[in-house]
C-alpha atoms as a PDB file:
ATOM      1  CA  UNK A   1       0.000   0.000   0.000  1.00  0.00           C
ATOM      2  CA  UNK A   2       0.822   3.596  -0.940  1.00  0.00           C
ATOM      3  CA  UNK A   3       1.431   6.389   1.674  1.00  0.00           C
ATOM      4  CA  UNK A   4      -1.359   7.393   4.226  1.00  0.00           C
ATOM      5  CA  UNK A   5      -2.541  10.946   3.870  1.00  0.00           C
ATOM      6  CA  UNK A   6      -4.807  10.813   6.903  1.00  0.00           C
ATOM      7  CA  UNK A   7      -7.119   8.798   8.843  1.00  0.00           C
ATOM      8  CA  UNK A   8     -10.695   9.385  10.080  1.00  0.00           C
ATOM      9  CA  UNK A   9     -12.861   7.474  12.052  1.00  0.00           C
ATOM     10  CA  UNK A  10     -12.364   3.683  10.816  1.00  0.00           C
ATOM     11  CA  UNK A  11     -11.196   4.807   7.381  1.00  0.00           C
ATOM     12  CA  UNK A  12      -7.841   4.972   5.650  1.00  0.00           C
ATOM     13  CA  UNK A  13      -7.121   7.075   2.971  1.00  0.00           C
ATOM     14  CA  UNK A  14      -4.370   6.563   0.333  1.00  0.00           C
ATOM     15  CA  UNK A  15      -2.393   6.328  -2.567  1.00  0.00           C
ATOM     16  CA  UNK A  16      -0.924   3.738  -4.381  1.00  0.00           C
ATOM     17  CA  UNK A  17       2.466   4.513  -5.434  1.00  0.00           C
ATOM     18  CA  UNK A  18       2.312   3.001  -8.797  1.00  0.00           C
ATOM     19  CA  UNK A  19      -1.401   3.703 -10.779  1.00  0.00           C
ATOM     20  CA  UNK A  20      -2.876   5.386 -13.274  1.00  0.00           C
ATOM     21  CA  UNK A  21      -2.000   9.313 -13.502  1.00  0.00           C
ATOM     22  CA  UNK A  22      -5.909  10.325 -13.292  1.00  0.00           C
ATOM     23  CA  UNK A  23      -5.919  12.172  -9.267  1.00  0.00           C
ATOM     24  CA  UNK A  24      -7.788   9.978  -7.067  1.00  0.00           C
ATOM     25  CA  UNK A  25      -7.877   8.577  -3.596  1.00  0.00           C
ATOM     26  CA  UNK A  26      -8.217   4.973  -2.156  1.00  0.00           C
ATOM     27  CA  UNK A  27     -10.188   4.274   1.293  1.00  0.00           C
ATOM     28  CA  UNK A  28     -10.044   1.193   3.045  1.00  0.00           C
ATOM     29  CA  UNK A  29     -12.280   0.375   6.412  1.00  0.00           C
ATOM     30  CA  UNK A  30     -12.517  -2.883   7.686  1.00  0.00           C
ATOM     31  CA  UNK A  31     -16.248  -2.929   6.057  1.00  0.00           C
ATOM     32  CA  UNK A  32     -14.385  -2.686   2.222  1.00  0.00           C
ATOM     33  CA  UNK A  33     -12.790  -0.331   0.154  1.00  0.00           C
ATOM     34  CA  UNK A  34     -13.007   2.608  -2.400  1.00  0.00           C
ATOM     35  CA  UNK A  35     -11.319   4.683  -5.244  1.00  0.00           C
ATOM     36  CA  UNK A  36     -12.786   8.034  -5.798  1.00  0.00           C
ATOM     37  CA  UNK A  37     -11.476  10.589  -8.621  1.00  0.00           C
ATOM     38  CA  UNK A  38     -10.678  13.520  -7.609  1.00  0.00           C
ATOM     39  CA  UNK A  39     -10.751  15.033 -11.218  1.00  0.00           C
ATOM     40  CA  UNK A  40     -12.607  16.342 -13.211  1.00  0.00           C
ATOM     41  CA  UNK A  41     -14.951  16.063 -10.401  1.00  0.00           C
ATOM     42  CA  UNK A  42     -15.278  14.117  -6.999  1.00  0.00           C
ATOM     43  CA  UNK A  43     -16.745  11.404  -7.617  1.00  0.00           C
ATOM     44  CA  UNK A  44     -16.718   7.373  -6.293  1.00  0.00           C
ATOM     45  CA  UNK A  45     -14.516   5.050  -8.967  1.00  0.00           C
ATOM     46  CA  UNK A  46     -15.291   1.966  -7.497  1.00  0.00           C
ATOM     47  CA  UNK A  47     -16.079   0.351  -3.935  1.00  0.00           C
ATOM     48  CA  UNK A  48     -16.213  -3.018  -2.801  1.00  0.00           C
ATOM     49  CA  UNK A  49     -18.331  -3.887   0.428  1.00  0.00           C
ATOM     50  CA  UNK A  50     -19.364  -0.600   1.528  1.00  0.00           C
ATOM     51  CA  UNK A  51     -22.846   0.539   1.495  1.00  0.00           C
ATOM     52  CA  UNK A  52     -24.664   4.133   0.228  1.00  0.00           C
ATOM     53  CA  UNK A  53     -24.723   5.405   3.418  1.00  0.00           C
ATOM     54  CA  UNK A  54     -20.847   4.576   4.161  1.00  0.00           C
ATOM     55  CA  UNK A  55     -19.797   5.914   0.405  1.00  0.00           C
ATOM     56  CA  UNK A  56     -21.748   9.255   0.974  1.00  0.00           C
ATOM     57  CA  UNK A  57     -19.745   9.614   4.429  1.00  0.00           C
ATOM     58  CA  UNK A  58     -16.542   9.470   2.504  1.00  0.00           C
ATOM     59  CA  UNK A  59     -17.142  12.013  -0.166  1.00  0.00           C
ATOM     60  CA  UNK A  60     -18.135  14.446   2.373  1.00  0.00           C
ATOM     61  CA  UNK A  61     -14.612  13.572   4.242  1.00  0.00           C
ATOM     62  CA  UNK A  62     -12.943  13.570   0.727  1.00  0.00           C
ATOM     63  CA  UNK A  63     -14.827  17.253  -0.107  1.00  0.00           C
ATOM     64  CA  UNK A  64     -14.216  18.664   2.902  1.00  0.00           C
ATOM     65  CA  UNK A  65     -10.281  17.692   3.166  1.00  0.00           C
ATOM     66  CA  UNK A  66      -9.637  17.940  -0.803  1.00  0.00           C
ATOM     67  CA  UNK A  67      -6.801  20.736  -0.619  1.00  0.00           C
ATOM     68  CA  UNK A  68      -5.294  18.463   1.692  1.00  0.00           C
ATOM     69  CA  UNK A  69      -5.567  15.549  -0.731  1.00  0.00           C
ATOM     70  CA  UNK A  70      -4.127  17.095  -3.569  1.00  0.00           C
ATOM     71  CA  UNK A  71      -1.099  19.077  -1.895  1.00  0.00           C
ATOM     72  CA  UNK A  72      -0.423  14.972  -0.559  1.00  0.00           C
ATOM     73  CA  UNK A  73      -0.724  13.841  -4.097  1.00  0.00           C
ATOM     74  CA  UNK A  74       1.233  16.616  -5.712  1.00  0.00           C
ATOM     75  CA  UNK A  75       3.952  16.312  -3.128  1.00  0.00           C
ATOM     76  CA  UNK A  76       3.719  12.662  -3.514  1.00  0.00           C
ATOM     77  CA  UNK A  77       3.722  12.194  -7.074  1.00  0.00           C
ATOM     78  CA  UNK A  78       5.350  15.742  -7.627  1.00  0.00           C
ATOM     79  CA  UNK A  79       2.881  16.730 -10.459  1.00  0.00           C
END
């Protein structure tokens, strides 16, 4: 797994080092996991074992701490 940019409640979120150049995010819980793009707008990718109500948590988290997301993934990636 790729470098934690923060944690909230039971939910990781993360990059993988080595993906696709399109900004996103991963988030992992111990319910399942999730890719959301982060470009052109927020929006879930994929998830796997997380429900409506747990998906719409994490794009309010995701919206409300995006400048912190992308200054991680710019200093991260360094793009």
């Amino acid at each position: 797994m790729g470098p934690t940019i923060f944690k909230e409640q039971n939910y990781r979120f993360f990059f993988f080092s080595r993906e696709e150049k399109r900004m996103h995010v991963h988030v992992i819980s111990p319910d399942g996991e999730a890719k959301f793009w982060l470009e052109p707008v927020i929006e879930i990718a994929n998830s796997t074992g997380l429900n409506k109500t747990q998906i719409n948590l994490l794009l309010n988290l995701i919206k409300k701490r995006e400048n912190e997301i992308r200054k991680s993934w710019k200093e991260h990636f360094g793009s």
